[in-house]
Protein backbone atom coordinates (compact mmCIF):
# COMPACT_ATOMS: atom_id res chain seq x y z
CA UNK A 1 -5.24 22.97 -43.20
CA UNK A 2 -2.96 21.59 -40.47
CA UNK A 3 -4.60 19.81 -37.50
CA UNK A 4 -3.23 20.93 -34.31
CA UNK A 5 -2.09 17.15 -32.27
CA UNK A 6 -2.11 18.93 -29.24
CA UNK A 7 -4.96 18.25 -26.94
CA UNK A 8 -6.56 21.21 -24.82
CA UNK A 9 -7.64 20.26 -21.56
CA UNK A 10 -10.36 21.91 -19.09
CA UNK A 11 -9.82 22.78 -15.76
CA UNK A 12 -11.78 19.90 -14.40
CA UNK A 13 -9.29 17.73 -17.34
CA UNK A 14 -6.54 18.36 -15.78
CA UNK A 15 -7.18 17.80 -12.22
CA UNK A 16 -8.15 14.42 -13.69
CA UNK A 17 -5.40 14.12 -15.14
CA UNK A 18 -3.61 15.12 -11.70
CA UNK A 19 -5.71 12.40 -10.10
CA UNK A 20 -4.83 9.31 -12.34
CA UNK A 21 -0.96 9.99 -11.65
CA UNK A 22 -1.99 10.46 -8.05
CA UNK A 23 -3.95 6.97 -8.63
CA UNK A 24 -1.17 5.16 -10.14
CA UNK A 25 1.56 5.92 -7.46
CA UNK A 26 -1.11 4.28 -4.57
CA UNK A 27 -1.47 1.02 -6.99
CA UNK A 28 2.63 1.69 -7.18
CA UNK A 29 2.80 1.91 -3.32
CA UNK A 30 0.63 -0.92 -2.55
CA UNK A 31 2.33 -3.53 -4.86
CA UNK A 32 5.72 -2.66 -3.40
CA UNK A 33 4.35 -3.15 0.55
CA UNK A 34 2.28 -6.40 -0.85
CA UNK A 35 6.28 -7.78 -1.95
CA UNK A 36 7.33 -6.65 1.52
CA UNK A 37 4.34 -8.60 3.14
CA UNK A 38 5.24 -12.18 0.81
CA UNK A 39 8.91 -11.54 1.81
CA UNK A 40 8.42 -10.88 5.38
CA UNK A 41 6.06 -13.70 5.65
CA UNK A 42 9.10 -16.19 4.32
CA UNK A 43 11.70 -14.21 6.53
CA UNK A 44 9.36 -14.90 9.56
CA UNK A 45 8.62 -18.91 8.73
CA UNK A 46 12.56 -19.48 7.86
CA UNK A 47 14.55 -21.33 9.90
CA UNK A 48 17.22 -18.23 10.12
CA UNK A 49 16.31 -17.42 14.02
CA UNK A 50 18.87 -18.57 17.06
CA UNK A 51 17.18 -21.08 19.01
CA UNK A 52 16.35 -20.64 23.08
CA UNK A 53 15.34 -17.54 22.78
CA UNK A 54 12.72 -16.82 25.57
CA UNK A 55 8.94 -16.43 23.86
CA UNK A 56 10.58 -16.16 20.33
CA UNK A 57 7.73 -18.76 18.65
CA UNK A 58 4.69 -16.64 20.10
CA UNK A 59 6.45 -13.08 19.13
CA UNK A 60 6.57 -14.52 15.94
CA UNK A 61 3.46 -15.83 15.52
CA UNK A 62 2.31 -11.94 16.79
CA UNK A 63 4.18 -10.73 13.79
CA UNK A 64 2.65 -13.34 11.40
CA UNK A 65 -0.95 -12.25 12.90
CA UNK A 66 -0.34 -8.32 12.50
CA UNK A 67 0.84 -9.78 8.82
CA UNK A 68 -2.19 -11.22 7.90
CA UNK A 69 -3.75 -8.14 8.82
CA UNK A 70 -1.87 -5.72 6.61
CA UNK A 71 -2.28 -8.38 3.74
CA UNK A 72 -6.06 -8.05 3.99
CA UNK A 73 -5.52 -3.80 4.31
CA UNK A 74 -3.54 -4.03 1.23
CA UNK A 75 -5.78 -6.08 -0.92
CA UNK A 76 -8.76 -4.26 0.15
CA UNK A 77 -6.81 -1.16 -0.22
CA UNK A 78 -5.66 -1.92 -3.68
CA UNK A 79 -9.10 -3.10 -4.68
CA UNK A 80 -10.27 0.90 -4.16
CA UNK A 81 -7.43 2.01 -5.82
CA UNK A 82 -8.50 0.08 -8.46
CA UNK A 83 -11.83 1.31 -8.13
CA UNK A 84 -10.82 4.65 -8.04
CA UNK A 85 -9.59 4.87 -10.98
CA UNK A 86 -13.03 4.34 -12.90
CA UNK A 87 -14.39 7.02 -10.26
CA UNK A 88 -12.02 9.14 -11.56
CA UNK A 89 -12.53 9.07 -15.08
CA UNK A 90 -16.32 9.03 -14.25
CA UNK A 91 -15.82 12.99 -12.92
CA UNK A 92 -15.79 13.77 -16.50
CA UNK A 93 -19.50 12.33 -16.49
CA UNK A 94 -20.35 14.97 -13.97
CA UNK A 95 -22.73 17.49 -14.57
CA UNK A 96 -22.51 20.11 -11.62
CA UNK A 97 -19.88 20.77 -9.28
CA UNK A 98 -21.42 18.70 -6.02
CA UNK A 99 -20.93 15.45 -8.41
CA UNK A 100 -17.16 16.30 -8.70
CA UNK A 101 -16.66 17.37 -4.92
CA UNK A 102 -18.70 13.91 -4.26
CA UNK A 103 -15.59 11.87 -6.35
CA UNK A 104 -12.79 14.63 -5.20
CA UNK A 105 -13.44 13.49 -1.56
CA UNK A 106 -13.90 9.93 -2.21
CA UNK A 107 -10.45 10.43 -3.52
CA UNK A 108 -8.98 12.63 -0.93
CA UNK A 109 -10.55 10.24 1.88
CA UNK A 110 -9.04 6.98 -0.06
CA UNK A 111 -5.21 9.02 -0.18
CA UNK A 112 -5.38 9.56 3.21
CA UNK A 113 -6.71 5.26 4.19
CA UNK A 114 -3.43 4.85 2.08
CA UNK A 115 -1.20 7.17 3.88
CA UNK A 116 -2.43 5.85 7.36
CA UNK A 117 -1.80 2.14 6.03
CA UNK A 118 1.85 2.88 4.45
CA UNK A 119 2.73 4.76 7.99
CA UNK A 120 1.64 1.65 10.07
CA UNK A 121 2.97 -0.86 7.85
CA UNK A 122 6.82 1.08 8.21
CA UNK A 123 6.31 1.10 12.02
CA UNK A 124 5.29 -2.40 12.01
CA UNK A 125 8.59 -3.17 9.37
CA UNK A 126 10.92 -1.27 12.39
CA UNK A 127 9.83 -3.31 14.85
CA UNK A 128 9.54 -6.91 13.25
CA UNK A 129 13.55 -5.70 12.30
CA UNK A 130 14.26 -3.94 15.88
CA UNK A 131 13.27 -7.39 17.09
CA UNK A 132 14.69 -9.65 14.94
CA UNK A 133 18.25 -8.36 14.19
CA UNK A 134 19.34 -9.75 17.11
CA UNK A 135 18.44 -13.04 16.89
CA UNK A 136 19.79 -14.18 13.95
CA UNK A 137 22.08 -17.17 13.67
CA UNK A 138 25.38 -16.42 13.10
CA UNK A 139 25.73 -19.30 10.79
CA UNK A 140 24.57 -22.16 9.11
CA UNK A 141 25.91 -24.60 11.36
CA UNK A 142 24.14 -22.79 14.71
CA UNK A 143 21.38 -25.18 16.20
């Protein structure tokens, strides 16, 4: 007798299932904007900036500041991600449906932490480049 390879899921399977994908394109997400973070940290230190420019050190050192703070978002945020996964697969644990809706908001609420940090982190991008553009040096040889 031939074995079927297919797997049948239940309902609740597949929203899991649904959920994980969701899960991995947050932990996706987050490692691109923690690259972003390292590079914009070295693009803010670097020497690249025209000099005189009226309160350029302290607008920087703003930037560097609100930084910091979307580094600590990100690795806290990525630490729930993380975490959320295991929640996840622990739905299948569940033994009534207030245990699922428990996780299923846990999740929703976490998607929506993430969504609020990815929108703030673009504004923040657009105006760290709105400011900068504009004061780069021209060349290497510009003092």
């Amino acid at each position: 007798m031939a074995r079927s390879t297919t797997k049948h899921f239940s309902g609740n399977e597949k929203e899991i299932a649904e959920l994980i994908k969701e899960n991995l394109v947050w932990k996706e997400d987050l490692s691109y904007a923690g690259e972003e973070i390292n590079f914009l940290s070295k693009f803010l230190e670097a020497d690249v900036f025209q000099k005189n420019i009226l309160n350029l050190y302290e607008k920087i050192q703003i930037f560097c500041s609100q930084l910091d703070s979307f580094r600590t978002q990100n690795l806290d945020l990525s630490m729930e991600v993380h975490n959320n996964k295991y929640d996840i697969q622990g739905m299948l644990e569940c033994e009534d449906i207030s245990c699922e809706i428990f996780y299923h908001d846990e999740h929703l609420k976490l998607g929506m932490r993430i969504m609020e940090f990815i929108k703030n982190f673009k504004e923040f991008k657009l105006e760290v480049f709105s400011y900068t553009s504009g004061l780069l040096k021209k060349s290497s040889k510009e003092m």
